[in-house]
PDB file of N, CA and C in Angstrom:
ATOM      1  N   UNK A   1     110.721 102.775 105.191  1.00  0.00           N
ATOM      2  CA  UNK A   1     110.339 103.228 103.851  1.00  0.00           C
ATOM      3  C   UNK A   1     108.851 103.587 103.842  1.00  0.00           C
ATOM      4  N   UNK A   2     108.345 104.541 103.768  1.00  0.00           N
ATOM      5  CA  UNK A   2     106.816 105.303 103.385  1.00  0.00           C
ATOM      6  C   UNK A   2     106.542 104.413 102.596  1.00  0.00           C
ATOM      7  N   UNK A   3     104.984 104.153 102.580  1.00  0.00           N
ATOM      8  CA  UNK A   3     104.165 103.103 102.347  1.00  0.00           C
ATOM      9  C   UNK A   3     103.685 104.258 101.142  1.00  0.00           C
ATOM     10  N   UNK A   4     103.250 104.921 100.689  1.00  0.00           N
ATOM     11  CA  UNK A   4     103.073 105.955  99.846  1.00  0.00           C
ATOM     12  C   UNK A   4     104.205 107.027  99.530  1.00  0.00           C
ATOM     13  N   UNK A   5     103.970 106.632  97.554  1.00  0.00           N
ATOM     14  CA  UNK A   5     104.730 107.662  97.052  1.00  0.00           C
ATOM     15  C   UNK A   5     104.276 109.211  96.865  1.00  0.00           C
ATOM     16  N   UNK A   6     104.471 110.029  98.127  1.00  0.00           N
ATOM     17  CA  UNK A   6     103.617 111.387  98.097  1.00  0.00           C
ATOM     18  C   UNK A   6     103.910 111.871  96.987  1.00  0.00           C
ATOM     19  N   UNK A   7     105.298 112.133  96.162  1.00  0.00           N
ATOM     20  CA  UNK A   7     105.453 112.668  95.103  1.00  0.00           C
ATOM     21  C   UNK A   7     104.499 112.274  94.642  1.00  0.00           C
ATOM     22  N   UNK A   8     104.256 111.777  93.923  1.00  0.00           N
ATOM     23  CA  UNK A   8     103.660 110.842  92.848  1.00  0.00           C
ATOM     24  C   UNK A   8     101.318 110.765  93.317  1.00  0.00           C
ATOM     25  N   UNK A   9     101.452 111.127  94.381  1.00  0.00           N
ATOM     26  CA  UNK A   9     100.334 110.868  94.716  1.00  0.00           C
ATOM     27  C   UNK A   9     100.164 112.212  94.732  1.00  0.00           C
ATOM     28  N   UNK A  10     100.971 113.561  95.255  1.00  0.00           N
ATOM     29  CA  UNK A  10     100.072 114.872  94.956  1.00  0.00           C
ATOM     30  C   UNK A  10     100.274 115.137  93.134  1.00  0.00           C
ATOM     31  N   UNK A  11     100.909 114.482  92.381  1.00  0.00           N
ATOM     32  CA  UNK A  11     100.656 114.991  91.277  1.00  0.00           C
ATOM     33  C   UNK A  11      99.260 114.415  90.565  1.00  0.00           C
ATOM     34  N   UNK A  12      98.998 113.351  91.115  1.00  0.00           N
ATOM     35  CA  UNK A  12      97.762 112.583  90.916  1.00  0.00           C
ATOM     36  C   UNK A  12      96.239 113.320  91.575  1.00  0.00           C
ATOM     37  N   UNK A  13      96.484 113.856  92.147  1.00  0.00           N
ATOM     38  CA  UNK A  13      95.403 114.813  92.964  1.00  0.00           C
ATOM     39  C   UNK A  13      95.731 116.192  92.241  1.00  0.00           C
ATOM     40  N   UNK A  14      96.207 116.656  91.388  1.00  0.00           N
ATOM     41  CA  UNK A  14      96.848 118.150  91.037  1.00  0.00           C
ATOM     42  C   UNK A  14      97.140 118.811  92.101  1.00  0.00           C
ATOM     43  N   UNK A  15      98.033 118.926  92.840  1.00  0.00           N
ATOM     44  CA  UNK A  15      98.920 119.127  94.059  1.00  0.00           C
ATOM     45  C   UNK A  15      97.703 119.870  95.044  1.00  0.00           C
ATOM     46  N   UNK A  16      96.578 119.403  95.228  1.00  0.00           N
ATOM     47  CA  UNK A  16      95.453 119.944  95.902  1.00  0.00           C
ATOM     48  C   UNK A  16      95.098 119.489  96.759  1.00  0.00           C
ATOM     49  N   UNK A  17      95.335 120.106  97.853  1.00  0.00           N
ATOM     50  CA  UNK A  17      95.182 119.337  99.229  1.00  0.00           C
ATOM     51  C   UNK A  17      93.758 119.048  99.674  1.00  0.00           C
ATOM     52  N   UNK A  18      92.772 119.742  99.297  1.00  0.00           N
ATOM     53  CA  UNK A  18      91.456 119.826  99.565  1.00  0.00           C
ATOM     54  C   UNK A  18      90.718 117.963  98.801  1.00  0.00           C
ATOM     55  N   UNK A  19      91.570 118.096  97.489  1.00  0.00           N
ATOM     56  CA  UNK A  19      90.876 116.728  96.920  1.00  0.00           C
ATOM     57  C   UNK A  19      91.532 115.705  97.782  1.00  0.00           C
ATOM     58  N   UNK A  20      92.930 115.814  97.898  1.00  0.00           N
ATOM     59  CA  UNK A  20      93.843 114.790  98.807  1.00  0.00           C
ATOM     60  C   UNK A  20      92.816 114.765 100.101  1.00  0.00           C
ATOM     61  N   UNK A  21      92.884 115.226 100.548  1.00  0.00           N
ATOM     62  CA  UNK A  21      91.755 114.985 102.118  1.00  0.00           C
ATOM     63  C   UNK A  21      90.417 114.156 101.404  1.00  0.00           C
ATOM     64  N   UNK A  22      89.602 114.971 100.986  1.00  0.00           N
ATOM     65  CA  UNK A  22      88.777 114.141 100.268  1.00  0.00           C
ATOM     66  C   UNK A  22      88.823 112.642  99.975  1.00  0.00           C
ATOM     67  N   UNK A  23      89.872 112.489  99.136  1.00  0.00           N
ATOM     68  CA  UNK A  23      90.014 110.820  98.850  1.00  0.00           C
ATOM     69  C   UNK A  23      90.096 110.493 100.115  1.00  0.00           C
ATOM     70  N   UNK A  24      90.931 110.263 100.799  1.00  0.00           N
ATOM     71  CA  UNK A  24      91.868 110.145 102.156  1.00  0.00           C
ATOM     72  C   UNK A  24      90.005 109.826 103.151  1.00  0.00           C
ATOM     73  N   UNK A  25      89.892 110.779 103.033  1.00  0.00           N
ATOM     74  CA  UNK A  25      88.294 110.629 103.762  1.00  0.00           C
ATOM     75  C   UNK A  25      87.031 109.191 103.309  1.00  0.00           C
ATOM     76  N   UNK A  26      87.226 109.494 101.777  1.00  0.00           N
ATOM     77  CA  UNK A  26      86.547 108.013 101.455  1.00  0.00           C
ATOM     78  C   UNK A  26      87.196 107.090 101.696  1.00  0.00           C
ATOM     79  N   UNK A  27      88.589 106.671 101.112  1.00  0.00           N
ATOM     80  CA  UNK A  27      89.473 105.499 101.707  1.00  0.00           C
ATOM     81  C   UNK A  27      89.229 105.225 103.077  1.00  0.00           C
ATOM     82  N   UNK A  28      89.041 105.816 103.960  1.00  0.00           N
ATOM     83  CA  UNK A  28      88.959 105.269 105.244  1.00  0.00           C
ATOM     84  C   UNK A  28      87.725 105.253 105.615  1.00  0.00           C
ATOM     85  N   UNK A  29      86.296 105.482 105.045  1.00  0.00           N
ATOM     86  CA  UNK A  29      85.198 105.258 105.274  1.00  0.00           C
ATOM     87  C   UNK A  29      84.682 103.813 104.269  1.00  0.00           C
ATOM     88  N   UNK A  30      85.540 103.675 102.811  1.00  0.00           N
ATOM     89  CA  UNK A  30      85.224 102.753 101.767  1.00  0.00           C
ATOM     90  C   UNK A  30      86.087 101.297 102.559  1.00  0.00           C
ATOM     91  N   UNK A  31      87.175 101.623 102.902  1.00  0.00           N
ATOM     92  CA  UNK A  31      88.286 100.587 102.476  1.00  0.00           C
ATOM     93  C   UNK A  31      88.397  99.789 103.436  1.00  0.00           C
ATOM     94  N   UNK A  32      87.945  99.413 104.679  1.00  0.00           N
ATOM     95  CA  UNK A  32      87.722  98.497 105.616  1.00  0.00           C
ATOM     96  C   UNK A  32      86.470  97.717 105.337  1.00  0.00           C
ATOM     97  N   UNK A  33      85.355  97.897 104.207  1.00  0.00           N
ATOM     98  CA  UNK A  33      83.789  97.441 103.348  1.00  0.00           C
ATOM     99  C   UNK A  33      84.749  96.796 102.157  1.00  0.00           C
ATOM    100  N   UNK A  34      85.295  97.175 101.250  1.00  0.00           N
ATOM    101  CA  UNK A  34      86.483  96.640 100.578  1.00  0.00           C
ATOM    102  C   UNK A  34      86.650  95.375 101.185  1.00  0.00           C
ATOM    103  N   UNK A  35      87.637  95.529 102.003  1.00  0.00           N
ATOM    104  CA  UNK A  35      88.354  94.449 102.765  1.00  0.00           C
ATOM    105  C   UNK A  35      87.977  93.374 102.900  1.00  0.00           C
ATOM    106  N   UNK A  36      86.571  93.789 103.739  1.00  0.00           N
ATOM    107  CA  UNK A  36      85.462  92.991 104.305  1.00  0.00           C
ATOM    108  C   UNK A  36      84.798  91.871 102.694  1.00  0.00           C
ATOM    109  N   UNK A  37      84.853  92.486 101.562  1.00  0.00           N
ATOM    110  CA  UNK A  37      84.200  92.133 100.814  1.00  0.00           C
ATOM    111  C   UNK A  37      85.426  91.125 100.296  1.00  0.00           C
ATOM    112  N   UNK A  38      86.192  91.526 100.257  1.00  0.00           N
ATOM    113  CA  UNK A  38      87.440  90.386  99.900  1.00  0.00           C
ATOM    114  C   UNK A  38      87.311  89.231 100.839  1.00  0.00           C
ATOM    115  N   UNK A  39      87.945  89.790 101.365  1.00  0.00           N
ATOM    116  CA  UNK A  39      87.817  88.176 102.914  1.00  0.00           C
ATOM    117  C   UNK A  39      87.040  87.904 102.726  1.00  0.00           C
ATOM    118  N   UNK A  40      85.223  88.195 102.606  1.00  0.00           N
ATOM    119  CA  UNK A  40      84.528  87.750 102.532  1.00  0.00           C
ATOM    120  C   UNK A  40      84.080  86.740 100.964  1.00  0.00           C
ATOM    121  N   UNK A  41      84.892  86.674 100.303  1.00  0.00           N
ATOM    122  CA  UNK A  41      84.790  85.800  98.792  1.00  0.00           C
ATOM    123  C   UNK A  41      85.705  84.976  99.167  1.00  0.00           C
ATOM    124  N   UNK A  42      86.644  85.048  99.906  1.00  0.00           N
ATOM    125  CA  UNK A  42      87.467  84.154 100.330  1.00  0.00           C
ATOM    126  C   UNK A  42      86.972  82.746 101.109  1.00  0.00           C
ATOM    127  N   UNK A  43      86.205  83.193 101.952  1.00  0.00           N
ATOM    128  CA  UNK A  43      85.549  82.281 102.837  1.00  0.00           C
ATOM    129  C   UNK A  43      84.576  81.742 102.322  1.00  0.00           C
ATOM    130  N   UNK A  44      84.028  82.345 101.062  1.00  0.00           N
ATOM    131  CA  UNK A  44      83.152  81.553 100.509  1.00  0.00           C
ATOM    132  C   UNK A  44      83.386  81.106  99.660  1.00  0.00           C
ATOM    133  N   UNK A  45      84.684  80.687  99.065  1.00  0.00           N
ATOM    134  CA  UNK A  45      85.746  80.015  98.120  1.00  0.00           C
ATOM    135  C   UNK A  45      85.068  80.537  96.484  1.00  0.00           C
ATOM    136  N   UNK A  46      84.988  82.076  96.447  1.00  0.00           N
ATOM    137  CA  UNK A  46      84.604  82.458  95.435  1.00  0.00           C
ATOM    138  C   UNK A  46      85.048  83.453  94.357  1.00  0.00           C
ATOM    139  N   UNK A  47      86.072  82.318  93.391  1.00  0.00           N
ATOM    140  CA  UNK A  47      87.457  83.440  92.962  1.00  0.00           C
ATOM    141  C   UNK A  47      86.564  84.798  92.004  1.00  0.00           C
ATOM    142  N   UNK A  48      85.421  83.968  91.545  1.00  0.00           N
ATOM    143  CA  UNK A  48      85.144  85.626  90.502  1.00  0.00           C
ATOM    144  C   UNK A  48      84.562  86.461  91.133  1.00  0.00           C
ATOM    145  N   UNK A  49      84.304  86.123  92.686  1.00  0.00           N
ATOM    146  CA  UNK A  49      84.459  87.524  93.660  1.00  0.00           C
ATOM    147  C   UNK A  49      85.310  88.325  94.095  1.00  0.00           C
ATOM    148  N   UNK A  50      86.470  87.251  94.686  1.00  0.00           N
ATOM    149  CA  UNK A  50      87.451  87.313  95.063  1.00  0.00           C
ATOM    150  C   UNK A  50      88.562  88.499  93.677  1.00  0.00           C
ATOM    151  N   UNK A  51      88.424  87.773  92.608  1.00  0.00           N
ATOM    152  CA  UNK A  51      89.242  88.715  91.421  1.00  0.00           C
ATOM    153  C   UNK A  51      88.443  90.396  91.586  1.00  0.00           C
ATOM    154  N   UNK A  52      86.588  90.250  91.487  1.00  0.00           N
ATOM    155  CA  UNK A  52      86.286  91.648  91.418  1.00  0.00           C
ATOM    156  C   UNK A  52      86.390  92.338  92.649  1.00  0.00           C
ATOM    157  N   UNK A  53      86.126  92.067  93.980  1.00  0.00           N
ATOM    158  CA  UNK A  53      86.564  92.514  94.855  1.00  0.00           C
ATOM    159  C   UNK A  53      87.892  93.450  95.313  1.00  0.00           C
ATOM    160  N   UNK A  54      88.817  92.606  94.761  1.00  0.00           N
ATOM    161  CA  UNK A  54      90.357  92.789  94.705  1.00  0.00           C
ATOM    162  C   UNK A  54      90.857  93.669  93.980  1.00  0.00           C
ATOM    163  N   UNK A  55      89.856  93.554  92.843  1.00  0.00           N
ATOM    164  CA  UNK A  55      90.033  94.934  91.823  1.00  0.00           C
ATOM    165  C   UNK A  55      89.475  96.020  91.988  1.00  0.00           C
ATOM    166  N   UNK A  56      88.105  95.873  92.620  1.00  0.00           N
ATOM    167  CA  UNK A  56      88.201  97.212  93.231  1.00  0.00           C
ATOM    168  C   UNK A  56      88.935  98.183  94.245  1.00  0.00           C
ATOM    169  N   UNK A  57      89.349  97.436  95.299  1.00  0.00           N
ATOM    170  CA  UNK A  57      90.422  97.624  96.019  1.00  0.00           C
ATOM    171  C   UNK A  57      91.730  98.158  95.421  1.00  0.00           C
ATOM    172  N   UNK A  58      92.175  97.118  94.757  1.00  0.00           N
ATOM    173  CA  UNK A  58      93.691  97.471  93.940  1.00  0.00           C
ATOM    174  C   UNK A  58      93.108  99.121  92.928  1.00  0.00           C
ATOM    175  N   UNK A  59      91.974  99.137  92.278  1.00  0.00           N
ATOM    176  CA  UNK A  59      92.269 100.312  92.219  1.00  0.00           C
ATOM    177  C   UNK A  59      91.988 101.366  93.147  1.00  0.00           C
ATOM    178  N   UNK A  60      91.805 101.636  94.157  1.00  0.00           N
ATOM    179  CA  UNK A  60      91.222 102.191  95.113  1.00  0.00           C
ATOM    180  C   UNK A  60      92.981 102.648  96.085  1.00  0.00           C
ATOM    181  N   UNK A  61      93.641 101.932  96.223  1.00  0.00           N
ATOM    182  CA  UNK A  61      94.881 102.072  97.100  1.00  0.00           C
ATOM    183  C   UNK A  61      95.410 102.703  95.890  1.00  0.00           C
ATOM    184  N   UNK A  62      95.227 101.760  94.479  1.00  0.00           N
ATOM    185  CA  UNK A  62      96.355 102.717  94.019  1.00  0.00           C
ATOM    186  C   UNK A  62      96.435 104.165  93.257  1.00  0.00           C
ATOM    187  N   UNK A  63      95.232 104.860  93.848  1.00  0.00           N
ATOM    188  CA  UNK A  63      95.020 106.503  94.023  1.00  0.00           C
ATOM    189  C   UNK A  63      95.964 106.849  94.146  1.00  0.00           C
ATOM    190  N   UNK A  64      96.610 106.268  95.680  1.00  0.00           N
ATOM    191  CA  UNK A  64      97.332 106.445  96.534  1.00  0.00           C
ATOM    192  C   UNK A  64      99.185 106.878  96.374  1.00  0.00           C
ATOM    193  N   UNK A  65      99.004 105.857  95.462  1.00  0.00           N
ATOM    194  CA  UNK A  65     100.652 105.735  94.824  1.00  0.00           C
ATOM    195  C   UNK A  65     100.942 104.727  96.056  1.00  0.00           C
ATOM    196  N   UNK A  66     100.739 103.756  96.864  1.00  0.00           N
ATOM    197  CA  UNK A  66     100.592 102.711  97.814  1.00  0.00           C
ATOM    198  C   UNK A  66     101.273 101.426  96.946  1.00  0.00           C
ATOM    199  N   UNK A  67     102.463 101.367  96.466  1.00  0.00           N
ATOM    200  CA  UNK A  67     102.609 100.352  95.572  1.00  0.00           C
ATOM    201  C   UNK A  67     102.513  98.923  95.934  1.00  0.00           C
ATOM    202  N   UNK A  68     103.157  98.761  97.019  1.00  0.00           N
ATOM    203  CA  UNK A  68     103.229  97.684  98.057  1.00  0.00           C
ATOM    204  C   UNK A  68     101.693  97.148  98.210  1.00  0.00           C
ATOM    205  N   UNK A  69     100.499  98.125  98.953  1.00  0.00           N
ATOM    206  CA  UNK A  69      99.427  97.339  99.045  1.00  0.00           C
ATOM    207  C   UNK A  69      98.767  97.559  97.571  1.00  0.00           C
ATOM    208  N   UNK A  70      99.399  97.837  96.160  1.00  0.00           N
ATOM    209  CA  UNK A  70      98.585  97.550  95.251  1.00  0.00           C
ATOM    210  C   UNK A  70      99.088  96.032  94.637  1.00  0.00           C
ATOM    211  N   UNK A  71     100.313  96.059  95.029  1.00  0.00           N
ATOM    212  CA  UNK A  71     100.784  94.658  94.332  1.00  0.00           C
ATOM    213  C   UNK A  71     100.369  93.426  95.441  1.00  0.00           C
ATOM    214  N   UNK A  72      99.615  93.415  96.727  1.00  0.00           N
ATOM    215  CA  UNK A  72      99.175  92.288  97.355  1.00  0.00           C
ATOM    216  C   UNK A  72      97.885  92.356  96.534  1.00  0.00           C
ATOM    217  N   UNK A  73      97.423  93.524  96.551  1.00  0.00           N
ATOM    218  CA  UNK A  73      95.960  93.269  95.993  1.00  0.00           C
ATOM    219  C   UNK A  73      95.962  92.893  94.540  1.00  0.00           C
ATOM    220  N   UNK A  74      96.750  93.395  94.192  1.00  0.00           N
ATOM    221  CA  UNK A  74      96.882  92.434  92.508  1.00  0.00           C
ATOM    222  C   UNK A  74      97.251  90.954  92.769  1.00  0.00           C
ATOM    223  N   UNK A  75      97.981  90.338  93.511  1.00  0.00           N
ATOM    224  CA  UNK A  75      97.919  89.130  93.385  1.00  0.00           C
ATOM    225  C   UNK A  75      96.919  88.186  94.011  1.00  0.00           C
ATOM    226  N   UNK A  76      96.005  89.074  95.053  1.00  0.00           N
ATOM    227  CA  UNK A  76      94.831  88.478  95.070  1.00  0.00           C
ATOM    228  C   UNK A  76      93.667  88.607  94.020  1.00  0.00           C
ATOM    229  N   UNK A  77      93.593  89.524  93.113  1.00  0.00           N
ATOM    230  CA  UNK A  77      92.711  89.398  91.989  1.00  0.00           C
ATOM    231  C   UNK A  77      93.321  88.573  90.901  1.00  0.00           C
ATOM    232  N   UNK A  78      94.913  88.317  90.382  1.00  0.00           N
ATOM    233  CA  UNK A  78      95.012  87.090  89.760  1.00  0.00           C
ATOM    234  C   UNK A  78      94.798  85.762  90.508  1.00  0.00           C
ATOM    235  N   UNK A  79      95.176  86.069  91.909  1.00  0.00           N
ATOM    236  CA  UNK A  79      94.566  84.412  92.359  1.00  0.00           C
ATOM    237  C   UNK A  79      92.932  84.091  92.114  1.00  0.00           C
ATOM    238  N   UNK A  80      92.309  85.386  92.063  1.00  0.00           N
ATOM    239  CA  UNK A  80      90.702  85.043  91.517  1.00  0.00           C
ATOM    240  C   UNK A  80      90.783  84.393  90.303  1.00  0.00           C
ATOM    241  N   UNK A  81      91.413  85.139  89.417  1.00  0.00           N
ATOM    242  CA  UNK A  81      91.065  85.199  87.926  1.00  0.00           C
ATOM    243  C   UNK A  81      91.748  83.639  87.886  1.00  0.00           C
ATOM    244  N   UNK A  82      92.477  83.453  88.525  1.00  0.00           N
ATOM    245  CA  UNK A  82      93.403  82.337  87.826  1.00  0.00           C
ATOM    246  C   UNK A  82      92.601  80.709  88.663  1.00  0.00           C
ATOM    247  N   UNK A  83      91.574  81.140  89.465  1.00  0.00           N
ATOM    248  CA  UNK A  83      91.261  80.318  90.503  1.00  0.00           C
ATOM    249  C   UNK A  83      91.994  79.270  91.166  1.00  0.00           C
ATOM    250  N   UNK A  84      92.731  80.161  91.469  1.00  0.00           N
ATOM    251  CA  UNK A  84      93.679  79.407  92.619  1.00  0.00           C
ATOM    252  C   UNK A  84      93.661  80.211  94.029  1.00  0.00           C
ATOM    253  N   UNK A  85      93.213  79.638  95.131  1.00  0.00           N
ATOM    254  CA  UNK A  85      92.750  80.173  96.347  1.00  0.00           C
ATOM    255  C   UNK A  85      93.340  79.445  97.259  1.00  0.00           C
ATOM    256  N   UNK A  86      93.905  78.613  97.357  1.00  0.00           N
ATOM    257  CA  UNK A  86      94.910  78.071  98.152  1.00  0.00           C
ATOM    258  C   UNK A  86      95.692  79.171  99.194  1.00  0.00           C
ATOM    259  N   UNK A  87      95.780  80.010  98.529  1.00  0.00           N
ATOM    260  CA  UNK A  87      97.004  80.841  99.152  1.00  0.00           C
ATOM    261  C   UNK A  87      96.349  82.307 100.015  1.00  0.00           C
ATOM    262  N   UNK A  88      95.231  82.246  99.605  1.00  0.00           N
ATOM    263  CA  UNK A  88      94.332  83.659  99.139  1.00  0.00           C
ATOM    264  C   UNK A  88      94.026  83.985 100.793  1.00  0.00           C
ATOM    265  N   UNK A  89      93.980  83.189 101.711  1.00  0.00           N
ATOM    266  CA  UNK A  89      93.884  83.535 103.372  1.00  0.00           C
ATOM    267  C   UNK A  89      95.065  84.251 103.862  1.00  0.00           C
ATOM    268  N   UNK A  90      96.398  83.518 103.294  1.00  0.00           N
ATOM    269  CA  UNK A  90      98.078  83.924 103.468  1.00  0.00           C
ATOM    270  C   UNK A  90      97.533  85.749 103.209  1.00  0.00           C
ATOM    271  N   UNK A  91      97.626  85.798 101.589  1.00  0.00           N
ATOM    272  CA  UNK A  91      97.992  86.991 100.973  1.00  0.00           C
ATOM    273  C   UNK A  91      96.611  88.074 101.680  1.00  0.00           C
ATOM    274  N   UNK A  92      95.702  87.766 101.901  1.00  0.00           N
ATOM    275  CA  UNK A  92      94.443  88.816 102.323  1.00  0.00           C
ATOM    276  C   UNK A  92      95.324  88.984 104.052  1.00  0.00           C
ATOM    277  N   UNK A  93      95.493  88.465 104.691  1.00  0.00           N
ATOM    278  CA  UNK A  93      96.161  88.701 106.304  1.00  0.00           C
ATOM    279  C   UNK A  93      97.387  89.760 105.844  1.00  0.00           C
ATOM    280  N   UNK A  94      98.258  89.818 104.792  1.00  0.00           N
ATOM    281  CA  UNK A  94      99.093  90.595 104.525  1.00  0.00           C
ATOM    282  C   UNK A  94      98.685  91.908 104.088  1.00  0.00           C
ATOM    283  N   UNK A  95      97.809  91.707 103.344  1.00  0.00           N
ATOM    284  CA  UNK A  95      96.616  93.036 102.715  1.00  0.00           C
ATOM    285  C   UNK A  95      96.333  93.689 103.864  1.00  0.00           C
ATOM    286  N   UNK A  96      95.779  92.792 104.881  1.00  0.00           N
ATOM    287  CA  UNK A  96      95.107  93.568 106.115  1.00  0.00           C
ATOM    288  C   UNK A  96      96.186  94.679 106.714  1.00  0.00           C
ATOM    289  N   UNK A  97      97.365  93.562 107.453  1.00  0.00           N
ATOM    290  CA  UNK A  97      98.123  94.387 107.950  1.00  0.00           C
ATOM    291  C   UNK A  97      98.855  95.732 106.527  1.00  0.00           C
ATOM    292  N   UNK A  98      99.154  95.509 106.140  1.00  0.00           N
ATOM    293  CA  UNK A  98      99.708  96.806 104.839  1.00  0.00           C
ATOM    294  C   UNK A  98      98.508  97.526 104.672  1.00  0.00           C
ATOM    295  N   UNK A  99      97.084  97.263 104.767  1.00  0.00           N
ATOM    296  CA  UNK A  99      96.151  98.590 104.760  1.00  0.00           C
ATOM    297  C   UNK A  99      96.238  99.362 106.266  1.00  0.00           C
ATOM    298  N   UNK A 100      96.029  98.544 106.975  1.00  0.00           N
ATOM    299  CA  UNK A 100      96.640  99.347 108.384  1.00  0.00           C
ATOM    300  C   UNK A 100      97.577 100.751 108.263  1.00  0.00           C
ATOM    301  N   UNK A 101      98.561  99.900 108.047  1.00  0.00           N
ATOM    302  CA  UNK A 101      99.906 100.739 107.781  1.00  0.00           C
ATOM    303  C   UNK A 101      99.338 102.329 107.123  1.00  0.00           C
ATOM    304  N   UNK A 102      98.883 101.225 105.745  1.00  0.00           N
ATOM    305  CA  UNK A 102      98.140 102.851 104.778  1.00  0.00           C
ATOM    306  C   UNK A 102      97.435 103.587 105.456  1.00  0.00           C
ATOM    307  N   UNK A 103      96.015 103.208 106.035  1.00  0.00           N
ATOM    308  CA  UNK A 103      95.549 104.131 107.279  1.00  0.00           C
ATOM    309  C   UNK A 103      96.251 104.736 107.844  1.00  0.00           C
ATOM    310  N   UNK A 104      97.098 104.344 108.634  1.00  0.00           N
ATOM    311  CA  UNK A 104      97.737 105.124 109.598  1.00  0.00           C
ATOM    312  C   UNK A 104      98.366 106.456 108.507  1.00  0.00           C
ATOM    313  N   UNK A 105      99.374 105.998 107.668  1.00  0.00           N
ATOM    314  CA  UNK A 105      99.843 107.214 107.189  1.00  0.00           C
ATOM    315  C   UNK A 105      98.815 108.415 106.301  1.00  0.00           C
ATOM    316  N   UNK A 106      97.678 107.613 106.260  1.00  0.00           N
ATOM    317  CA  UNK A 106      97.011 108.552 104.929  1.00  0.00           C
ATOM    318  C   UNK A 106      96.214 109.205 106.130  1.00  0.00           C
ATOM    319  N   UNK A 107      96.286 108.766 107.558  1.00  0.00           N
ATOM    320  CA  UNK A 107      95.579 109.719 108.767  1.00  0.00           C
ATOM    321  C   UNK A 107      96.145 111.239 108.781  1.00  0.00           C
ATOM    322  N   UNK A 108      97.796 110.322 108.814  1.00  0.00           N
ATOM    323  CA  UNK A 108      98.719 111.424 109.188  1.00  0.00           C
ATOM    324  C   UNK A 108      98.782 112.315 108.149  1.00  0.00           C
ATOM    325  N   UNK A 109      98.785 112.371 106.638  1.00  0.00           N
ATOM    326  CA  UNK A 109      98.591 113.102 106.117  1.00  0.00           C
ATOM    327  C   UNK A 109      97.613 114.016 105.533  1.00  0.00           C
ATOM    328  N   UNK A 110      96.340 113.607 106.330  1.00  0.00           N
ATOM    329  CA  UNK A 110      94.859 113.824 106.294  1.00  0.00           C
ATOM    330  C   UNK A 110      95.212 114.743 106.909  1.00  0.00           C
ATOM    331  N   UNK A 111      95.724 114.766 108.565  1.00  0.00           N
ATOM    332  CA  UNK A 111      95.911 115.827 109.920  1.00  0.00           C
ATOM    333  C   UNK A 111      96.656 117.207 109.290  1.00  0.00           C
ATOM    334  N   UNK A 112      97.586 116.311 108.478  1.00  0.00           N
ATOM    335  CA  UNK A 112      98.878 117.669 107.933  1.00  0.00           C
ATOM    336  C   UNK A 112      97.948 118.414 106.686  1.00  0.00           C
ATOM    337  N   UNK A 113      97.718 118.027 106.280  1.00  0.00           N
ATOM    338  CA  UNK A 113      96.989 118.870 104.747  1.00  0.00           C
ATOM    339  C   UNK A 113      95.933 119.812 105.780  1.00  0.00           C
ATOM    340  N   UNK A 114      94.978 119.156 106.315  1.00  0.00           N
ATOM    341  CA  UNK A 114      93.574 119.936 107.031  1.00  0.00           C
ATOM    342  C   UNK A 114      94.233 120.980 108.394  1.00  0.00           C
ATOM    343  N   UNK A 115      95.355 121.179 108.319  1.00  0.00           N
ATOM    344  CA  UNK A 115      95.513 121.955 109.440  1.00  0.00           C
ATOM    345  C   UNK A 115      95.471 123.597 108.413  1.00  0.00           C
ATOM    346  N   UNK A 116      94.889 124.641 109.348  1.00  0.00           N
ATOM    347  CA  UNK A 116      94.923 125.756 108.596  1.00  0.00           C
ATOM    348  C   UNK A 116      95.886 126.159 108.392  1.00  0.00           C
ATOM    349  N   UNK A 117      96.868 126.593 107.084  1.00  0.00           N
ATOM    350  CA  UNK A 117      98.347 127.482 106.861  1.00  0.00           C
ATOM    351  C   UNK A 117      98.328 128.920 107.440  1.00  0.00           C
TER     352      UNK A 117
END
């Protein structure tokens, strides 16, 4: 199952491949600093980082139409908000691997849009 709903994500870009690359280009220059900034509130057992962190992220994937990694990242910004961090090492290792994933495909569709027609 595609980790991104393309429908749904070129209507969000106005079916424009030039902005789609664009995002696609910051996401993968922003979203591993993201990451970093999450894990990193984590380790310092700091949920009202941990919640804003997460929210920036969660909105950031979900440009994407990425539903899957928007709903890990939402439940790591209610585990901020709600300060409960118990769990918050589990759910960020799952984030990691599912942004992977997103990379990889938002590469592949980076390659397909930027090739000349």
């Amino acid at each position: 199952m595609p980790v991104i709903d393309r429908e749904t994500l070129m209507e969000r870009v106005g079916h424009s491949p030039e902005l789609l690359v664009e995002l696609i280009e910051l996401f993968i220059q922003l979203g591993p600093e993201m990451l970093a900034e999450i894990k990193d509130s984590i380790e310092r057992g700091s949920a009202e980082d941990l919640q804003r962190s997460a929210h920036t992220f969660k909105g950031s994937v979900g440009n994407f139409a990425a539903q899957d990694v928007f709903q890990t990242a939402l439940s790591l910004e209610n585990m901020g908000r709600n300060q409960e961090m118990s769990r918050a090492q589990d759910v960020v290792n799952l984030l990691e691997n599912e942004m992977n994933i997103l990379t990889e495909e938002l590469k592949a569709m980076k390659n397909e849009f930027s090739t000349p027609q």
